[in-house]
C-alpha atoms as a PDB file:
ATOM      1  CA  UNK A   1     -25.577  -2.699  -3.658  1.00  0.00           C
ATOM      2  CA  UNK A   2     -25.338  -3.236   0.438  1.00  0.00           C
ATOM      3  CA  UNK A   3     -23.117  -6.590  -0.811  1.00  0.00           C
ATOM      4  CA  UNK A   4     -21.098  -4.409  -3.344  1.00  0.00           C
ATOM      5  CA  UNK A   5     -19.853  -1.996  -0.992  1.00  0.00           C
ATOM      6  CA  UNK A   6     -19.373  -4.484   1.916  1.00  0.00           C
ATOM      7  CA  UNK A   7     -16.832  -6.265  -0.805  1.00  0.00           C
ATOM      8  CA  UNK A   8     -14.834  -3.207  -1.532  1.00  0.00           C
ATOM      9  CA  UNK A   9     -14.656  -2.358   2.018  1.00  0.00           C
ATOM     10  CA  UNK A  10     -12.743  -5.916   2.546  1.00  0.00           C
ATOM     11  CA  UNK A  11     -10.699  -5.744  -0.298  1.00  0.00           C
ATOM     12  CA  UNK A  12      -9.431  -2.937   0.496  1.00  0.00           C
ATOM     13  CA  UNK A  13      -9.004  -3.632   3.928  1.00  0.00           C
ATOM     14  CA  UNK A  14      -7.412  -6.755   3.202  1.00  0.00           C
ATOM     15  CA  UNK A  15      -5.461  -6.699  -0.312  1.00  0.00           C
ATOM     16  CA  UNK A  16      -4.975  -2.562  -0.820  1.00  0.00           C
ATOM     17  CA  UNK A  17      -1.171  -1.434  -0.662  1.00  0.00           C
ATOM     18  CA  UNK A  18       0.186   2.401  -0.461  1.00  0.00           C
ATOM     19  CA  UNK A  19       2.804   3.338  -2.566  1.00  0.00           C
ATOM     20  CA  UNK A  20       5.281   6.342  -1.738  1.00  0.00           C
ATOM     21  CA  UNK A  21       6.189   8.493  -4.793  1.00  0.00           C
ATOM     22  CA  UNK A  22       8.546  11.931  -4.973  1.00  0.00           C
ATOM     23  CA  UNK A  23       7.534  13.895  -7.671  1.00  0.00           C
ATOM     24  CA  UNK A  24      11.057  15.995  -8.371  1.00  0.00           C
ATOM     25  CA  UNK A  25      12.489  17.990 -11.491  1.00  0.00           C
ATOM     26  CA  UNK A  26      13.217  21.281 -12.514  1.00  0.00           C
ATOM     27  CA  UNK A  27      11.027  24.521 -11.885  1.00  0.00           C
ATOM     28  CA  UNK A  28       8.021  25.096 -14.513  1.00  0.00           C
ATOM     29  CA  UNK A  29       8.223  21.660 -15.638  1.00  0.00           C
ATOM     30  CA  UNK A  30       4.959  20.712 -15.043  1.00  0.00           C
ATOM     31  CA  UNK A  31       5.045  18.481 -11.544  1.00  0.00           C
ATOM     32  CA  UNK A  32       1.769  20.181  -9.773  1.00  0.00           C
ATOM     33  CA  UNK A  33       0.082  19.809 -12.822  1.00  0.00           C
ATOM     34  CA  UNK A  34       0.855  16.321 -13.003  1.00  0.00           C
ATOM     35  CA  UNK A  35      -0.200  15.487  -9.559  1.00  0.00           C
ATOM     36  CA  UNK A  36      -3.306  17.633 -10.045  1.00  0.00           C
ATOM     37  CA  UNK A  37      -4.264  15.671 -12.970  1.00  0.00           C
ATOM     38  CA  UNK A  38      -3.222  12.432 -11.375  1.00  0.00           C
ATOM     39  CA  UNK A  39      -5.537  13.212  -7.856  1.00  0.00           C
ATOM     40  CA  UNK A  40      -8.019  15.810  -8.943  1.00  0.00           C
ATOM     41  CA  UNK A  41      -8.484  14.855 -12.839  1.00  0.00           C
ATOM     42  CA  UNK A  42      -8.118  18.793 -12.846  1.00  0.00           C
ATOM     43  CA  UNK A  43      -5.653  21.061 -14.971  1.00  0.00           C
ATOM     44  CA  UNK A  44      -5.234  24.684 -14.262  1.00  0.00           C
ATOM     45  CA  UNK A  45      -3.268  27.197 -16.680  1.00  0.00           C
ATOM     46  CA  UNK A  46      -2.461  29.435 -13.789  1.00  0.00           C
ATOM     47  CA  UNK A  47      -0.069  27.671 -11.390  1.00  0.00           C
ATOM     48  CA  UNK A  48       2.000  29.159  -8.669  1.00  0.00           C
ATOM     49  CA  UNK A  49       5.539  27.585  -8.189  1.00  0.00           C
ATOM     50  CA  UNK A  50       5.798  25.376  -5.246  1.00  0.00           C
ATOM     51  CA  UNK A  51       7.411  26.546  -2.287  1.00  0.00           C
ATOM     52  CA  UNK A  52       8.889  23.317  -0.445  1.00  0.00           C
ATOM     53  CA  UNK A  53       6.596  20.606  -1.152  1.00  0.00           C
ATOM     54  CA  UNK A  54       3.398  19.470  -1.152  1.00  0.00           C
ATOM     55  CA  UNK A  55       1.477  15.948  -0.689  1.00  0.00           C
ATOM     56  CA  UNK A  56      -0.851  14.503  -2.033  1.00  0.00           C
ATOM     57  CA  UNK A  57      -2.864  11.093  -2.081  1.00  0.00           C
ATOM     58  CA  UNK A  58      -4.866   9.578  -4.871  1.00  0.00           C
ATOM     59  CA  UNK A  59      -6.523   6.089  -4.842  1.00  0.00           C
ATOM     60  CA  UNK A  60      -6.398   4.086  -8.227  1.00  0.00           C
ATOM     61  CA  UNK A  61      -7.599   0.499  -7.469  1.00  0.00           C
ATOM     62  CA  UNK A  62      -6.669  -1.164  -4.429  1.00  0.00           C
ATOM     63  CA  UNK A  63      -3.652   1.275  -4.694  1.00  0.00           C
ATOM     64  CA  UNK A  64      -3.278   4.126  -2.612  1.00  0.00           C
ATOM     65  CA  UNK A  65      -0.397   7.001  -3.839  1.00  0.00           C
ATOM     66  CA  UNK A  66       0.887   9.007  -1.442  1.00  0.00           C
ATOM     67  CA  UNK A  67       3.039  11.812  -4.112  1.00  0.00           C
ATOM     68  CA  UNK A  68       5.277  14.034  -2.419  1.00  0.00           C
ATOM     69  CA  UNK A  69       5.628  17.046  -5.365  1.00  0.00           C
ATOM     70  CA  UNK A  70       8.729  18.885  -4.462  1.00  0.00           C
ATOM     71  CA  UNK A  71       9.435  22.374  -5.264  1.00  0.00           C
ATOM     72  CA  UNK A  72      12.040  22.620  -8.668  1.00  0.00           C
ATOM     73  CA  UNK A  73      13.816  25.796  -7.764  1.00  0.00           C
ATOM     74  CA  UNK A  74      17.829  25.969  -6.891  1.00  0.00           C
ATOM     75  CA  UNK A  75      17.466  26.236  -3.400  1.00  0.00           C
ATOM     76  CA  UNK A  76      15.389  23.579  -2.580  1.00  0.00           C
ATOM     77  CA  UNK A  77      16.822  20.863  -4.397  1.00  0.00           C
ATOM     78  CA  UNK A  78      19.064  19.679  -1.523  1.00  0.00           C
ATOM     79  CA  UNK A  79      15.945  18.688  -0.033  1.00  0.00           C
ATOM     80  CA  UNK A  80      14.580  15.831  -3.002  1.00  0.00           C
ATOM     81  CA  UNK A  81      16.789  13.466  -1.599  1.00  0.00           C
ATOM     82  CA  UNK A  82      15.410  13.658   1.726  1.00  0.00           C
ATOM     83  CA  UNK A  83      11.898  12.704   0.448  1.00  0.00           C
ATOM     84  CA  UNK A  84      13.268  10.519  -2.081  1.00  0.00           C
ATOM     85  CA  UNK A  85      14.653   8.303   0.524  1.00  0.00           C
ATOM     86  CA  UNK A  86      12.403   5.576   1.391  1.00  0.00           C
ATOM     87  CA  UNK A  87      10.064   6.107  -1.497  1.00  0.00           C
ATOM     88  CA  UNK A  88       8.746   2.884  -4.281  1.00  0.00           C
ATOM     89  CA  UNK A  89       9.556   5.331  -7.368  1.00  0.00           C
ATOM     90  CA  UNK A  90      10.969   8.570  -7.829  1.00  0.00           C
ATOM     91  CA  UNK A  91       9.481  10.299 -10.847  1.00  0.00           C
ATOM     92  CA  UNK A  92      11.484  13.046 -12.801  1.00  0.00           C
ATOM     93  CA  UNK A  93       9.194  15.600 -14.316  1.00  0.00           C
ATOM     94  CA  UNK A  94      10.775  17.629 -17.615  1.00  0.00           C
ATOM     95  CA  UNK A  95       9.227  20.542 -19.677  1.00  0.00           C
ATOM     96  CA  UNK A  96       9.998  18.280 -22.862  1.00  0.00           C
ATOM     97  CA  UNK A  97       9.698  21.739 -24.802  1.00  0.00           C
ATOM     98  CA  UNK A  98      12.406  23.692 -23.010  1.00  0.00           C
ATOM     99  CA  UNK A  99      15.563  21.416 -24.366  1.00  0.00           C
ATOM    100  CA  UNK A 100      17.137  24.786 -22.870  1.00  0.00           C
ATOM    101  CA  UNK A 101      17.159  22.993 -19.234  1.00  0.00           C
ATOM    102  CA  UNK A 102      17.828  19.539 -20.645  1.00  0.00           C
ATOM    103  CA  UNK A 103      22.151  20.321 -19.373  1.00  0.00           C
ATOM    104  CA  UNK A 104      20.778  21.155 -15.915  1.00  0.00           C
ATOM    105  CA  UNK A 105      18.258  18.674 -15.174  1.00  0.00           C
ATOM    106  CA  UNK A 106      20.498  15.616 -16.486  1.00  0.00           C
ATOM    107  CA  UNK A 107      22.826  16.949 -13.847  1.00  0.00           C
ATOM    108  CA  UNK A 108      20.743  17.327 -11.186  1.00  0.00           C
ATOM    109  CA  UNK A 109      18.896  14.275 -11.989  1.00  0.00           C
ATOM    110  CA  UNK A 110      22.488  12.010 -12.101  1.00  0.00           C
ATOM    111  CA  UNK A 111      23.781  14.321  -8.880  1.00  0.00           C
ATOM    112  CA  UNK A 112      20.632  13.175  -7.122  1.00  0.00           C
ATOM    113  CA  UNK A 113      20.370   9.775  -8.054  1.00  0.00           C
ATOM    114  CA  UNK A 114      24.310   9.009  -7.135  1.00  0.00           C
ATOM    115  CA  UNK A 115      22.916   9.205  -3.483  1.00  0.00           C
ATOM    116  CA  UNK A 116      23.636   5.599  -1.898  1.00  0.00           C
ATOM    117  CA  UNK A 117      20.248   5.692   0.390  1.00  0.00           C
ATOM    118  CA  UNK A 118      18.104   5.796  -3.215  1.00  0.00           C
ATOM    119  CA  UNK A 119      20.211   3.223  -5.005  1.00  0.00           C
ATOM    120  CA  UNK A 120      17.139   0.734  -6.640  1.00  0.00           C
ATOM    121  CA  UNK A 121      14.535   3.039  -6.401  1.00  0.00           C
ATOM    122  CA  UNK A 122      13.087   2.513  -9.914  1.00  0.00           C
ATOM    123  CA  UNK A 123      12.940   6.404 -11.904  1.00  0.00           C
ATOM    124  CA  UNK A 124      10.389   6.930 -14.216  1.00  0.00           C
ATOM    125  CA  UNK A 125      10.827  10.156 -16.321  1.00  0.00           C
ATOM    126  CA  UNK A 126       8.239  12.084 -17.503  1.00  0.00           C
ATOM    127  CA  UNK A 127       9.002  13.653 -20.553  1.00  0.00           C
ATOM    128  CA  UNK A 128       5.964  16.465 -20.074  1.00  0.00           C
ATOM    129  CA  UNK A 129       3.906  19.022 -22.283  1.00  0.00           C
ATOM    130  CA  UNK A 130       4.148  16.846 -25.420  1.00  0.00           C
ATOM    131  CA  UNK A 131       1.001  19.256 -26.520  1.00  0.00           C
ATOM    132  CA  UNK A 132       3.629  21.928 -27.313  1.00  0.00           C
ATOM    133  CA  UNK A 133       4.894  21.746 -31.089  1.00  0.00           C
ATOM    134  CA  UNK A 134       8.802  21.148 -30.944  1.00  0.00           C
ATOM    135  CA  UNK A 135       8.418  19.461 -27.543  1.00  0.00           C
ATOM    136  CA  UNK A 136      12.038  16.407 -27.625  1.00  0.00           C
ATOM    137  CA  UNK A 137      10.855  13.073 -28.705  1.00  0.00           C
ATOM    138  CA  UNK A 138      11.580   9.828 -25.428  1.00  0.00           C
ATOM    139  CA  UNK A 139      14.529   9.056 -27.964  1.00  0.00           C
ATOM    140  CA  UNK A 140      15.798  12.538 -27.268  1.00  0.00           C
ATOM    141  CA  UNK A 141      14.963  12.872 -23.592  1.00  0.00           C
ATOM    142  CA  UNK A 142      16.834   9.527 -23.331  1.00  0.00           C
ATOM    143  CA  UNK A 143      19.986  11.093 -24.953  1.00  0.00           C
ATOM    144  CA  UNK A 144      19.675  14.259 -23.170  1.00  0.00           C
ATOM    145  CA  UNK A 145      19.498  13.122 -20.311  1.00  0.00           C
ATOM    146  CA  UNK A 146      22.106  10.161 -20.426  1.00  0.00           C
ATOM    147  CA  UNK A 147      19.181   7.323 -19.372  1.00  0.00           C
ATOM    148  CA  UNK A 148      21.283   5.056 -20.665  1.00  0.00           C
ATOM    149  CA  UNK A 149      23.870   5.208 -18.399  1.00  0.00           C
ATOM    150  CA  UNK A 150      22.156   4.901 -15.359  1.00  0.00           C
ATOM    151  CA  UNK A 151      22.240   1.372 -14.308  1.00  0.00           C
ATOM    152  CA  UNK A 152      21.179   0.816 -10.822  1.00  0.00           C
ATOM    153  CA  UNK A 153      17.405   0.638 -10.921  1.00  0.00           C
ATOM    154  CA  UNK A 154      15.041   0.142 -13.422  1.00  0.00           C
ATOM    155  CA  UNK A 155      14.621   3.413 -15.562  1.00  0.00           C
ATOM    156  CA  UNK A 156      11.464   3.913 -17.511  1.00  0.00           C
ATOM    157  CA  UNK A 157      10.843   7.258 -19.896  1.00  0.00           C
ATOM    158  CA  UNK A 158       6.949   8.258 -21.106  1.00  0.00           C
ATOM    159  CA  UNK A 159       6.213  11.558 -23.096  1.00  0.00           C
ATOM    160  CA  UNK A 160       2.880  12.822 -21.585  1.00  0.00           C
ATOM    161  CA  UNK A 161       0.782  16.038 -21.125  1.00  0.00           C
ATOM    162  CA  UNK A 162      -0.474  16.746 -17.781  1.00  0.00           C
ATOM    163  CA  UNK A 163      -2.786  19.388 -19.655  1.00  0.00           C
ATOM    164  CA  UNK A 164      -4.309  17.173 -22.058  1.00  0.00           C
ATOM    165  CA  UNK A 165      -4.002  14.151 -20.477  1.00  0.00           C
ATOM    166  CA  UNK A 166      -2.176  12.613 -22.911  1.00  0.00           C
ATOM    167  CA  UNK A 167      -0.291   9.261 -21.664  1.00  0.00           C
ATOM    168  CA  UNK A 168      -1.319   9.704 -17.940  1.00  0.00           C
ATOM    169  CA  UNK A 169      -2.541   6.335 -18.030  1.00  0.00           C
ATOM    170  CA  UNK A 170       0.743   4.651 -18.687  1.00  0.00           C
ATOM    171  CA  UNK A 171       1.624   6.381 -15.885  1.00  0.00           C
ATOM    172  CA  UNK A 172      -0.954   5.628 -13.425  1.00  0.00           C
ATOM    173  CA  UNK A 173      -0.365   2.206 -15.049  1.00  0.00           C
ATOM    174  CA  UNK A 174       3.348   2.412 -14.709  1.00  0.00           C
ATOM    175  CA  UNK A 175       2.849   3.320 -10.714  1.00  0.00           C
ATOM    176  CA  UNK A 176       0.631   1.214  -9.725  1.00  0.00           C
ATOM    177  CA  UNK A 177       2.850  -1.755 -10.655  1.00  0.00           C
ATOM    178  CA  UNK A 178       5.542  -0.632  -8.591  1.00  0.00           C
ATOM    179  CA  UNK A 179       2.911  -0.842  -5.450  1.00  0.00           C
END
Protein backbone atom coordinates (compact mmCIF):
# COMPACT_ATOMS: atom_id res chain seq x y z
CA UNK A 1 0.00 0.00 0.00
CA UNK A 2 3.02 2.42 1.48
CA UNK A 3 4.81 1.24 -2.14
CA UNK A 4 1.52 1.98 -4.11
CA UNK A 5 1.15 5.41 -3.12
CA UNK A 6 4.92 6.23 -3.12
CA UNK A 7 4.56 5.14 -7.08
CA UNK A 8 1.74 7.43 -7.87
CA UNK A 9 3.34 10.18 -6.07
CA UNK A 10 6.42 9.82 -8.71
CA UNK A 11 4.48 9.35 -11.59
CA UNK A 12 2.81 12.04 -11.19
CA UNK A 13 5.53 14.07 -10.23
CA UNK A 14 7.48 12.96 -13.02
CA UNK A 15 5.20 11.96 -16.18
CA UNK A 16 1.69 14.05 -15.24
CA UNK A 17 0.91 16.98 -17.81
CA UNK A 18 -1.92 19.87 -17.36
CA UNK A 19 -3.98 20.59 -20.08
CA UNK A 20 -5.78 24.11 -20.56
CA UNK A 21 -9.38 23.85 -21.88
CA UNK A 22 -12.15 26.89 -22.57
CA UNK A 23 -15.38 25.62 -22.25
CA UNK A 24 -17.45 28.34 -24.61
CA UNK A 25 -20.98 28.27 -26.44
CA UNK A 26 -24.17 29.75 -26.26
CA UNK A 27 -26.27 30.50 -22.98
CA UNK A 28 -28.38 27.38 -21.55
CA UNK A 29 -26.44 25.04 -23.52
CA UNK A 30 -25.33 22.99 -20.98
CA UNK A 31 -21.38 24.08 -20.29
CA UNK A 32 -21.57 24.11 -16.20
CA UNK A 33 -23.22 21.02 -16.37
CA UNK A 34 -20.64 19.58 -18.39
CA UNK A 35 -17.81 20.67 -16.28
CA UNK A 36 -19.77 19.62 -13.19
CA UNK A 37 -20.12 16.23 -14.50
CA UNK A 38 -16.60 16.19 -15.83
CA UNK A 39 -14.97 17.40 -12.06
CA UNK A 40 -17.66 16.58 -9.58
CA UNK A 41 -19.40 13.40 -11.35
CA UNK A 42 -22.45 15.62 -10.16
CA UNK A 43 -25.55 16.92 -12.27
CA UNK A 44 -27.90 19.46 -10.91
CA UNK A 45 -31.37 20.41 -12.66
CA UNK A 46 -31.27 23.83 -11.14
CA UNK A 47 -28.38 25.84 -12.63
CA UNK A 48 -27.81 29.52 -12.49
CA UNK A 49 -26.29 31.11 -15.72
CA UNK A 50 -22.71 31.97 -15.41
CA UNK A 51 -21.74 35.36 -14.91
CA UNK A 52 -18.07 35.73 -16.48
CA UNK A 53 -16.43 32.55 -15.98
CA UNK A 54 -15.55 30.07 -13.83
CA UNK A 55 -12.53 27.42 -13.40
CA UNK A 56 -12.27 24.46 -12.68
CA UNK A 57 -9.66 21.50 -12.37
CA UNK A 58 -10.26 17.80 -12.61
CA UNK A 59 -7.55 15.05 -12.57
CA UNK A 60 -8.15 12.00 -14.98
CA UNK A 61 -4.90 9.92 -15.02
CA UNK A 62 -1.69 11.51 -15.00
CA UNK A 63 -3.74 14.39 -16.63
CA UNK A 64 -4.62 17.36 -14.91
CA UNK A 65 -7.62 19.78 -16.70
CA UNK A 66 -7.65 23.05 -15.88
CA UNK A 67 -11.51 24.10 -17.78
CA UNK A 68 -12.15 27.62 -17.97
CA UNK A 69 -16.35 27.53 -18.47
CA UNK A 70 -17.20 30.87 -19.86
CA UNK A 71 -20.41 32.58 -19.48
CA UNK A 72 -22.76 32.13 -23.04
CA UNK A 73 -24.64 35.37 -22.86
CA UNK A 74 -24.22 38.38 -25.63
CA UNK A 75 -22.21 40.47 -23.64
CA UNK A 76 -19.64 38.39 -22.59
CA UNK A 77 -18.69 36.72 -25.60
CA UNK A 78 -15.95 39.24 -26.54
CA UNK A 79 -14.24 37.81 -23.72
CA UNK A 80 -13.92 33.69 -25.05
CA UNK A 81 -11.20 34.66 -27.08
CA UNK A 82 -9.24 36.01 -24.38
CA UNK A 83 -9.31 32.65 -22.49
CA UNK A 84 -9.23 30.77 -25.58
CA UNK A 85 -5.86 32.08 -26.34
CA UNK A 86 -3.21 29.89 -25.15
CA UNK A 87 -5.45 26.98 -24.39
CA UNK A 88 -4.73 22.82 -25.82
CA UNK A 89 -8.58 22.63 -26.96
CA UNK A 90 -11.37 24.83 -27.09
CA UNK A 91 -14.62 22.96 -26.62
CA UNK A 92 -17.99 24.33 -28.09
CA UNK A 93 -20.92 23.34 -25.98
CA UNK A 94 -24.58 23.26 -28.00
CA UNK A 95 -28.14 22.55 -26.60
CA UNK A 96 -28.42 19.87 -29.53
CA UNK A 97 -32.32 20.25 -28.87
CA UNK A 98 -32.70 23.97 -29.50
CA UNK A 99 -31.80 23.84 -33.52
CA UNK A 100 -33.45 27.42 -32.83
CA UNK A 101 -29.76 28.78 -31.86
CA UNK A 102 -27.99 26.53 -34.35
CA UNK A 103 -27.79 30.29 -36.95
CA UNK A 104 -26.23 32.05 -33.95
CA UNK A 105 -23.85 29.75 -32.51
CA UNK A 106 -22.32 28.70 -36.07
CA UNK A 107 -21.67 32.40 -36.24
CA UNK A 108 -20.27 33.02 -33.20
CA UNK A 109 -18.43 29.86 -33.23
CA UNK A 110 -16.75 30.76 -37.03
CA UNK A 111 -16.49 34.72 -35.72
CA UNK A 112 -14.49 33.36 -32.81
CA UNK A 113 -12.45 30.88 -34.31
CA UNK A 114 -11.28 33.40 -37.35
CA UNK A 115 -9.11 34.95 -34.48
CA UNK A 116 -5.32 34.52 -35.70
CA UNK A 117 -3.94 33.98 -31.89
CA UNK A 118 -6.30 30.52 -31.77
CA UNK A 119 -5.45 29.34 -35.26
CA UNK A 120 -4.57 25.23 -34.47
CA UNK A 121 -6.20 25.01 -31.39
CA UNK A 122 -8.02 21.70 -32.03
CA UNK A 123 -12.29 22.36 -31.36
CA UNK A 124 -14.16 19.68 -30.17
CA UNK A 125 -17.99 20.28 -30.27
CA UNK A 126 -20.23 18.99 -28.00
CA UNK A 127 -23.38 18.35 -29.42
CA UNK A 128 -25.25 18.28 -25.69
CA UNK A 129 -28.62 17.00 -24.08
CA UNK A 130 -28.93 14.07 -26.53
CA UNK A 131 -31.49 12.76 -23.59
CA UNK A 132 -34.06 15.19 -25.06
CA UNK A 133 -36.32 13.49 -27.88
CA UNK A 134 -35.77 15.60 -31.19
CA UNK A 135 -32.30 16.62 -29.96
CA UNK A 136 -30.00 17.16 -34.06
CA UNK A 137 -28.11 14.08 -34.86
CA UNK A 138 -23.52 14.89 -35.16
CA UNK A 139 -24.54 14.67 -38.99
CA UNK A 140 -26.79 17.63 -38.38
CA UNK A 141 -24.71 19.59 -35.90
CA UNK A 142 -21.96 19.16 -38.55
CA UNK A 143 -24.20 20.81 -41.24
CA UNK A 144 -25.52 23.36 -38.98
CA UNK A 145 -22.82 24.45 -37.96
CA UNK A 146 -20.61 24.41 -41.23
CA UNK A 147 -17.75 21.88 -39.46
CA UNK A 148 -16.82 21.17 -42.60
CA UNK A 149 -15.50 24.19 -43.59
CA UNK A 150 -13.33 24.91 -40.93
CA UNK A 151 -9.93 23.81 -41.85
CA UNK A 152 -7.29 25.06 -39.61
CA UNK A 153 -7.21 22.67 -36.68
CA UNK A 154 -8.42 19.46 -36.11
CA UNK A 155 -12.30 19.55 -35.52
CA UNK A 156 -13.93 16.72 -33.68
CA UNK A 157 -18.02 16.58 -33.01
CA UNK A 158 -19.56 14.03 -30.05
CA UNK A 159 -23.37 14.04 -29.12
CA UNK A 160 -23.39 13.65 -25.27
CA UNK A 161 -25.58 14.34 -22.16
CA UNK A 162 -24.00 16.04 -19.35
CA UNK A 163 -27.23 14.85 -17.35
CA UNK A 164 -27.05 11.32 -18.06
CA UNK A 165 -23.71 10.94 -18.72
CA UNK A 166 -24.07 9.72 -21.89
CA UNK A 167 -20.69 9.90 -24.10
CA UNK A 168 -18.66 11.84 -21.40
CA UNK A 169 -16.12 9.33 -21.72
CA UNK A 170 -15.24 10.01 -25.30
CA UNK A 171 -14.79 13.16 -24.08
CA UNK A 172 -12.65 12.78 -21.16
CA UNK A 173 -11.04 10.37 -23.67
CA UNK A 174 -10.98 12.89 -26.42
CA UNK A 175 -9.15 15.54 -23.85
CA UNK A 176 -6.89 13.76 -22.41
CA UNK A 177 -5.19 12.98 -25.74
CA UNK A 178 -4.75 16.44 -26.54
CA UNK A 179 -2.59 16.72 -23.06
Amino acid sequence: MIFRAFFDWLRALFWSTQLDVACIGLQNAGKTSLVNVLTDNAFSESMIPTVGFNLRKVQKGNVTIKMWDLAGQPRFRSIWERYCRGVNAIVWVLDSADRDTFATARSELHALLEKPELRGIPLLVLANKNDIPDHASVDEVIKALALATITNREVSCYSISAKSSRNIDITVAWLTKRS
